[in-house]
N, C-alpha and C. Protein backbone atom coordinates (compact mmCIF):
# COMPACT_ATOMS: atom_id res chain seq x y z
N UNK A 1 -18.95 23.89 170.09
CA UNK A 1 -18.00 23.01 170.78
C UNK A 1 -16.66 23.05 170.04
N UNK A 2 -15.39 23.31 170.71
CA UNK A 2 -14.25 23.43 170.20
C UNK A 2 -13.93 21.78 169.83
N UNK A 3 -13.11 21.66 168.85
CA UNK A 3 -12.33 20.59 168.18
C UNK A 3 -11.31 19.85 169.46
N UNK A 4 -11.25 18.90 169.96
CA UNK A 4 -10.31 18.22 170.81
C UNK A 4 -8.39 18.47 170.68
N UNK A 5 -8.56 18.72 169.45
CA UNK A 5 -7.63 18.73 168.60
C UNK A 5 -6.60 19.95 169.22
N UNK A 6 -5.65 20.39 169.53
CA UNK A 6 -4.72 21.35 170.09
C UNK A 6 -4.50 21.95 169.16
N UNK A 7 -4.73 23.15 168.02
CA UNK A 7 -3.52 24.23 167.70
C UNK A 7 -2.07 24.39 167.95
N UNK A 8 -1.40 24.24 167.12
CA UNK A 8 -0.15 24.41 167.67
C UNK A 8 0.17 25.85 166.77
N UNK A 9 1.42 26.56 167.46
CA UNK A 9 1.59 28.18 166.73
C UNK A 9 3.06 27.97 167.00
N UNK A 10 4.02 28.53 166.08
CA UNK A 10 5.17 29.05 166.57
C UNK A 10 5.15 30.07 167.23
N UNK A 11 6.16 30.27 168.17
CA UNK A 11 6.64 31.53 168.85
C UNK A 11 6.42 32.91 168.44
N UNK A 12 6.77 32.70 166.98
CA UNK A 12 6.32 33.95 166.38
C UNK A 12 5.10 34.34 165.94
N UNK A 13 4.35 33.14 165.85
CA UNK A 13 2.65 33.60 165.44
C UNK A 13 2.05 33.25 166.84
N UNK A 14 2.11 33.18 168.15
CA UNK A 14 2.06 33.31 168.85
C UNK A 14 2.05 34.57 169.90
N UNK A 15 3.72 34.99 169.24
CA UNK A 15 3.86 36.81 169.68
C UNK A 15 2.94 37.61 169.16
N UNK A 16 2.66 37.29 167.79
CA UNK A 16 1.73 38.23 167.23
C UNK A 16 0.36 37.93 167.50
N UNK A 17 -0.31 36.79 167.79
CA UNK A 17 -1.36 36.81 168.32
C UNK A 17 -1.37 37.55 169.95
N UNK A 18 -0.47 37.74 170.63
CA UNK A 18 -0.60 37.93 172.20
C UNK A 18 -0.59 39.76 171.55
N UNK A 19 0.28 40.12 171.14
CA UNK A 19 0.29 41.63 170.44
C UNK A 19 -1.56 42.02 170.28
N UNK A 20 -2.21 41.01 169.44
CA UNK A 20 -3.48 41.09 169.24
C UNK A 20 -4.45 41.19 170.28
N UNK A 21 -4.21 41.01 171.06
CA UNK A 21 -4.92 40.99 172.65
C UNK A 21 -4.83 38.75 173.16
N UNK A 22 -4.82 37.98 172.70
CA UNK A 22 -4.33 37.02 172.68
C UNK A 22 -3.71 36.92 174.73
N UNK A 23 -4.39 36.12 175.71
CA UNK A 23 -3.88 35.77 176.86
C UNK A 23 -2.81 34.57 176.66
N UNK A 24 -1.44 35.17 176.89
CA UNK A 24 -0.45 34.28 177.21
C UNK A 24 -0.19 33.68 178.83
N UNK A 25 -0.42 32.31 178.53
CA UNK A 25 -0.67 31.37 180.06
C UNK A 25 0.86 30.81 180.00
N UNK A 26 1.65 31.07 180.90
CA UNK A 26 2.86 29.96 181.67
C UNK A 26 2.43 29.37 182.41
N UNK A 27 2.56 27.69 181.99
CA UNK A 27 2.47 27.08 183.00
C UNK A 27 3.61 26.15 184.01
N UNK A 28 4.99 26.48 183.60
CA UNK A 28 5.90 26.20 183.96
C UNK A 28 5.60 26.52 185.99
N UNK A 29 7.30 25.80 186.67
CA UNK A 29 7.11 25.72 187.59
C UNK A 29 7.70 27.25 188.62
N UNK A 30 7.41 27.21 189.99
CA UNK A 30 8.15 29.05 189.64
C UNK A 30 9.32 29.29 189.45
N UNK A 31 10.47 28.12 189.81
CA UNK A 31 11.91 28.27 189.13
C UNK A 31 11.72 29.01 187.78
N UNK A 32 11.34 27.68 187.31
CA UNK A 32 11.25 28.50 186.19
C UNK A 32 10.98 29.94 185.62
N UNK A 33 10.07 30.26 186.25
CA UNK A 33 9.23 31.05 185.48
C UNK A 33 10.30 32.39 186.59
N UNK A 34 10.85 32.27 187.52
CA UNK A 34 11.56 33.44 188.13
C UNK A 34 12.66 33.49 187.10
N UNK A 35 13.25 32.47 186.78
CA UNK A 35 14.50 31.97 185.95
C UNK A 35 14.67 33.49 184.28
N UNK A 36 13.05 33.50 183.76
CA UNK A 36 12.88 33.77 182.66
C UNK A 36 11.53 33.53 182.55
N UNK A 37 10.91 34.60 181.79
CA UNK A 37 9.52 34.76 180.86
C UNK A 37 9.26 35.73 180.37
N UNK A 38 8.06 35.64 179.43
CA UNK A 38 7.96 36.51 178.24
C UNK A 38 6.98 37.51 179.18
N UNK A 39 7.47 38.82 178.88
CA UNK A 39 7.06 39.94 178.88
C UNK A 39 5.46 39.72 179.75
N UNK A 40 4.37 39.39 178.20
CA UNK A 40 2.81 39.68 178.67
C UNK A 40 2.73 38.36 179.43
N UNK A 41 3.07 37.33 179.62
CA UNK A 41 2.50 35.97 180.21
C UNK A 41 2.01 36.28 181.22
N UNK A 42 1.40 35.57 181.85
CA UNK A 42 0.56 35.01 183.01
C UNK A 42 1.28 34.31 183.81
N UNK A 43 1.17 33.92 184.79
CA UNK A 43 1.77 33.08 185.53
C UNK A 43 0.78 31.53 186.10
N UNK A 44 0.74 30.74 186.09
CA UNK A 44 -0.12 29.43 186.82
C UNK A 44 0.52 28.11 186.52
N UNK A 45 1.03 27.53 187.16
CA UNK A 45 1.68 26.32 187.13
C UNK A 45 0.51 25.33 186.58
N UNK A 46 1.22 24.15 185.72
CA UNK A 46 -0.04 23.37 185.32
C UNK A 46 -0.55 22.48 186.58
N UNK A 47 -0.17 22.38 187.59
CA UNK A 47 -0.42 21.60 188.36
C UNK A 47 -2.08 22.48 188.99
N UNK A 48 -1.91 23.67 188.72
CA UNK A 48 -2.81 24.93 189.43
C UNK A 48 -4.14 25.57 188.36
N UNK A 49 -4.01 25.13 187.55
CA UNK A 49 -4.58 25.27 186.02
C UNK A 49 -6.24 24.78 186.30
N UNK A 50 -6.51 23.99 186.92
CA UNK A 50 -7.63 23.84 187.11
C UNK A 50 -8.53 24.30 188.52
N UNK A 51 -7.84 24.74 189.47
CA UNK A 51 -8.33 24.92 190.39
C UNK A 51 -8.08 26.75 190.44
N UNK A 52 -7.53 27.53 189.31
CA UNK A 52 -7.17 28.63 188.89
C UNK A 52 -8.14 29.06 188.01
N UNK A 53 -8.77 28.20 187.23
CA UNK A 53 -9.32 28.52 186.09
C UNK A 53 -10.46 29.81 185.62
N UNK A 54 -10.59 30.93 186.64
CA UNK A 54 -10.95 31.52 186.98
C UNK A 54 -10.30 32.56 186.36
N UNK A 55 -9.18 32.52 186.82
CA UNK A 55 -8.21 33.67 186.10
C UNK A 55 -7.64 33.60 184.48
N UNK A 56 -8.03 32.29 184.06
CA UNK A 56 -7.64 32.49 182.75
C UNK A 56 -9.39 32.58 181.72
N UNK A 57 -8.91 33.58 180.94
CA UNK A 57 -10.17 34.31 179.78
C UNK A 57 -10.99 33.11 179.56
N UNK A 58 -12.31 33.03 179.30
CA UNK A 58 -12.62 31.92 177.90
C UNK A 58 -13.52 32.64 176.90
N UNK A 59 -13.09 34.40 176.58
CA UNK A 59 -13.95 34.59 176.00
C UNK A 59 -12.66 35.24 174.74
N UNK A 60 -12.06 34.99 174.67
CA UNK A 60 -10.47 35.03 173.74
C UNK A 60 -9.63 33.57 173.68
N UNK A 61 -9.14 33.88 172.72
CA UNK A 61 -7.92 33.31 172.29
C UNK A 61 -7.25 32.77 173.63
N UNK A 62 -6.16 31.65 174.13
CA UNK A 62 -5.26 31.46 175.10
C UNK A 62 -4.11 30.49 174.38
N UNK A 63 -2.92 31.66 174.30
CA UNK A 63 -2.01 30.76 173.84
C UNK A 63 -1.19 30.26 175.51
N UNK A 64 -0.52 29.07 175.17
CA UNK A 64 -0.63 28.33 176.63
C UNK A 64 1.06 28.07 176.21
N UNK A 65 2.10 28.26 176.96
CA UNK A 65 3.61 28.38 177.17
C UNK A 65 3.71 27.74 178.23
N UNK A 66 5.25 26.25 177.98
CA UNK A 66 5.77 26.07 178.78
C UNK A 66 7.61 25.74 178.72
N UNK A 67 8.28 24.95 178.98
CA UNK A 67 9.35 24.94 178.27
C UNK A 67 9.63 24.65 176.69
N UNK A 68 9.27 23.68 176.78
CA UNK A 68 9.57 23.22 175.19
C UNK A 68 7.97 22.69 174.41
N UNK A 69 7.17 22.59 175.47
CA UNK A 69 5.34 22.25 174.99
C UNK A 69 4.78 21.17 175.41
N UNK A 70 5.55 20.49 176.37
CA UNK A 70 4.75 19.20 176.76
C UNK A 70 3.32 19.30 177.71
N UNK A 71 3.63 20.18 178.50
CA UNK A 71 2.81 20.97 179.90
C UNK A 71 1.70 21.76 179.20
N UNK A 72 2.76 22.58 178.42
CA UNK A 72 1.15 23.68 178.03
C UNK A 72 0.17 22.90 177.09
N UNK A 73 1.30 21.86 176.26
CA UNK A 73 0.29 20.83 175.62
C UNK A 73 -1.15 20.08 176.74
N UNK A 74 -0.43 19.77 177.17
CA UNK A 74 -1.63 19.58 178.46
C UNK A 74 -2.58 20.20 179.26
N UNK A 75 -2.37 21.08 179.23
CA UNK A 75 -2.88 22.38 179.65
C UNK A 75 -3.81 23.23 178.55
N UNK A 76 -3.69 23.14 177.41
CA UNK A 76 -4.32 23.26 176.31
C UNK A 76 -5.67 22.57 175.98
N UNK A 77 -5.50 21.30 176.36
CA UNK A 77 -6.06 20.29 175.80
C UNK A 77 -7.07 20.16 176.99
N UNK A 78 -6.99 20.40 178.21
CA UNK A 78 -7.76 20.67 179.29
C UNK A 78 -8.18 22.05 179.24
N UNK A 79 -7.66 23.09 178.87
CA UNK A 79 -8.84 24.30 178.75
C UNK A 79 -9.74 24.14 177.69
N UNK A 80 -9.25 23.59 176.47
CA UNK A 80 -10.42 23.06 175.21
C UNK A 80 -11.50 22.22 175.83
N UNK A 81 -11.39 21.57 176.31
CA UNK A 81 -12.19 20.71 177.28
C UNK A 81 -13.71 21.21 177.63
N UNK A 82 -12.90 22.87 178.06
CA UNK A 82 -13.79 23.33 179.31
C UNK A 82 -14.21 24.31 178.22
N UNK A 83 -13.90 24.39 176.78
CA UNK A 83 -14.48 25.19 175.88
C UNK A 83 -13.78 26.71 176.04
N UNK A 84 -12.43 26.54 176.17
CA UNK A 84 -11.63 28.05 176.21
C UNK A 84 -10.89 27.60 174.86
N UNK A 85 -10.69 27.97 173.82
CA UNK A 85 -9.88 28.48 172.72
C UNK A 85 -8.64 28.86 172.61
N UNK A 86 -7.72 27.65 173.25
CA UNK A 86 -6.76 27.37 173.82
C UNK A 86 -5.48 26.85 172.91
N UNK A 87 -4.86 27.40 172.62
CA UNK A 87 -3.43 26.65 171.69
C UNK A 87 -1.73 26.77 171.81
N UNK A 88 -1.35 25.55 172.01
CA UNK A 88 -0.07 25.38 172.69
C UNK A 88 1.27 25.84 171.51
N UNK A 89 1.74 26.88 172.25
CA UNK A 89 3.41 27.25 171.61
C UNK A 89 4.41 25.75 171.25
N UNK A 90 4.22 25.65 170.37
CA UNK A 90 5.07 24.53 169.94
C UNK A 90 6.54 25.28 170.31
N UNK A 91 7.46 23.82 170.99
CA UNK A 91 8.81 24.64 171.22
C UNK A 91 9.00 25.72 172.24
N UNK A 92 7.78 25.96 173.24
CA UNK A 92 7.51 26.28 174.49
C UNK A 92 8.95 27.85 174.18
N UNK A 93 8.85 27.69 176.10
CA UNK A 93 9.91 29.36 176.14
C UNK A 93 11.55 29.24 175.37
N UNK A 94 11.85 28.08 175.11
CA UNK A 94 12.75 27.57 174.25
C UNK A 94 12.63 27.62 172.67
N UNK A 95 11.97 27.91 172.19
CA UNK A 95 11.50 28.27 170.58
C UNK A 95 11.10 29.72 170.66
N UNK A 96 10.42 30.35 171.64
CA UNK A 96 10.20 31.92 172.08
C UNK A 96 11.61 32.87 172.50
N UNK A 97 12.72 32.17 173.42
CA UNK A 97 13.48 32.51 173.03
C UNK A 97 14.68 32.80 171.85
N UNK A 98 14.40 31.59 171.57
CA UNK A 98 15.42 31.57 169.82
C UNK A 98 15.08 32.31 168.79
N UNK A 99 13.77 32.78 168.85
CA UNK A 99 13.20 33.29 168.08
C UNK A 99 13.36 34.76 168.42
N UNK A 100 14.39 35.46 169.51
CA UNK A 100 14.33 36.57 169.91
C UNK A 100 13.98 37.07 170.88
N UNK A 101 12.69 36.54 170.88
CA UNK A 101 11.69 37.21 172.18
C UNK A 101 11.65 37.37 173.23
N UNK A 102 11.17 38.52 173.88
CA UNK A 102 11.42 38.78 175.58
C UNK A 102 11.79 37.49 175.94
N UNK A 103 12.58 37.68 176.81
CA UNK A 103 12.73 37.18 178.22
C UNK A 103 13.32 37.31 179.48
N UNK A 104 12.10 37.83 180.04
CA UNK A 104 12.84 38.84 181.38
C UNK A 104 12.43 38.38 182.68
N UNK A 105 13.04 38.92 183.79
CA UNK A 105 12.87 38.32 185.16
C UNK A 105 11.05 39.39 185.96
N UNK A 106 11.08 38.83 186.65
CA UNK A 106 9.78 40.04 187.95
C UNK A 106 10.46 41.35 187.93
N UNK A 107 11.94 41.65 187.82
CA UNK A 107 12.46 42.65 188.07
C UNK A 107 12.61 43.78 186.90
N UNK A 108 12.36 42.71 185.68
CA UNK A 108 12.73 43.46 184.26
C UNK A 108 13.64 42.99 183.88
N UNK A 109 14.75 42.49 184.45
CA UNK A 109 15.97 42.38 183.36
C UNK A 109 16.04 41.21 182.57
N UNK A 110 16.92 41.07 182.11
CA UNK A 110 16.83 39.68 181.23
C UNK A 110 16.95 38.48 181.66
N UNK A 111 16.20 37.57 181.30
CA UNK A 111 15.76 36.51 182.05
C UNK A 111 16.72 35.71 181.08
N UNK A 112 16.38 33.81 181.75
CA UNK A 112 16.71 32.86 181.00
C UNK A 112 16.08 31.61 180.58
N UNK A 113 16.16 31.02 180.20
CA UNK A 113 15.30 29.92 180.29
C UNK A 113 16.09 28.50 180.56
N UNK A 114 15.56 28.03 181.76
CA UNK A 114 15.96 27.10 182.81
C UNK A 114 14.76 25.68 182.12
């Protein structure tokens, strides 16, 4: 049984866990997520997170991205729940960007974060 407790990772130990095979979940809304996102993410709004849950791993790691971490915090804490190994990007696509990291549109180019 996983710990209730959320993981939190920076952006950067985050990147390097998703590098590792690590499933990166957005759960932002699709503005957003058309706006700007990282490269490997996923796409599922948290509102969709449970009735989705299908598509996200529970046999790996899930680092869980949203703007700044309130959402994926939530979203975290409900896949732990369900016993997925789940830990929220502190500082969401806003700490992932500052930190450098992709952020690009469906099309490839450079995204933003909205």
């Amino acid at each position: 049984m996983l710990s209730p407790e959320v993981p939190q990772v920076s952006a950067e130990d985050g990147a390097r866990l998703v590098e590792g095979g690590a499933f990166l979940l957005d759960v932002r809304e699709p503005p957003e997520w058309m706006a700007g996102h990282a490269a490997a993410a996923a796409h599922i709004p948290l509102g969709q997170v449970p009735a989705r849950g299908a598509e996200i791993p529970d046999d790996g790691t899930v680092v869980v991205i949203c703007r700044v971490g309130g959402r994926s915090q939530q979203a975290a804490t409900y896949l732990r729940s369900r016993g997925v190994d789940a830990m929220n990007l502190a500082g969401g696509m806003q700490a992932w960007a500052a930190a450098g990291l992709d952020v690009i549109t469906d099309e490839g180019d450079p995204g933003q974060v909205i």
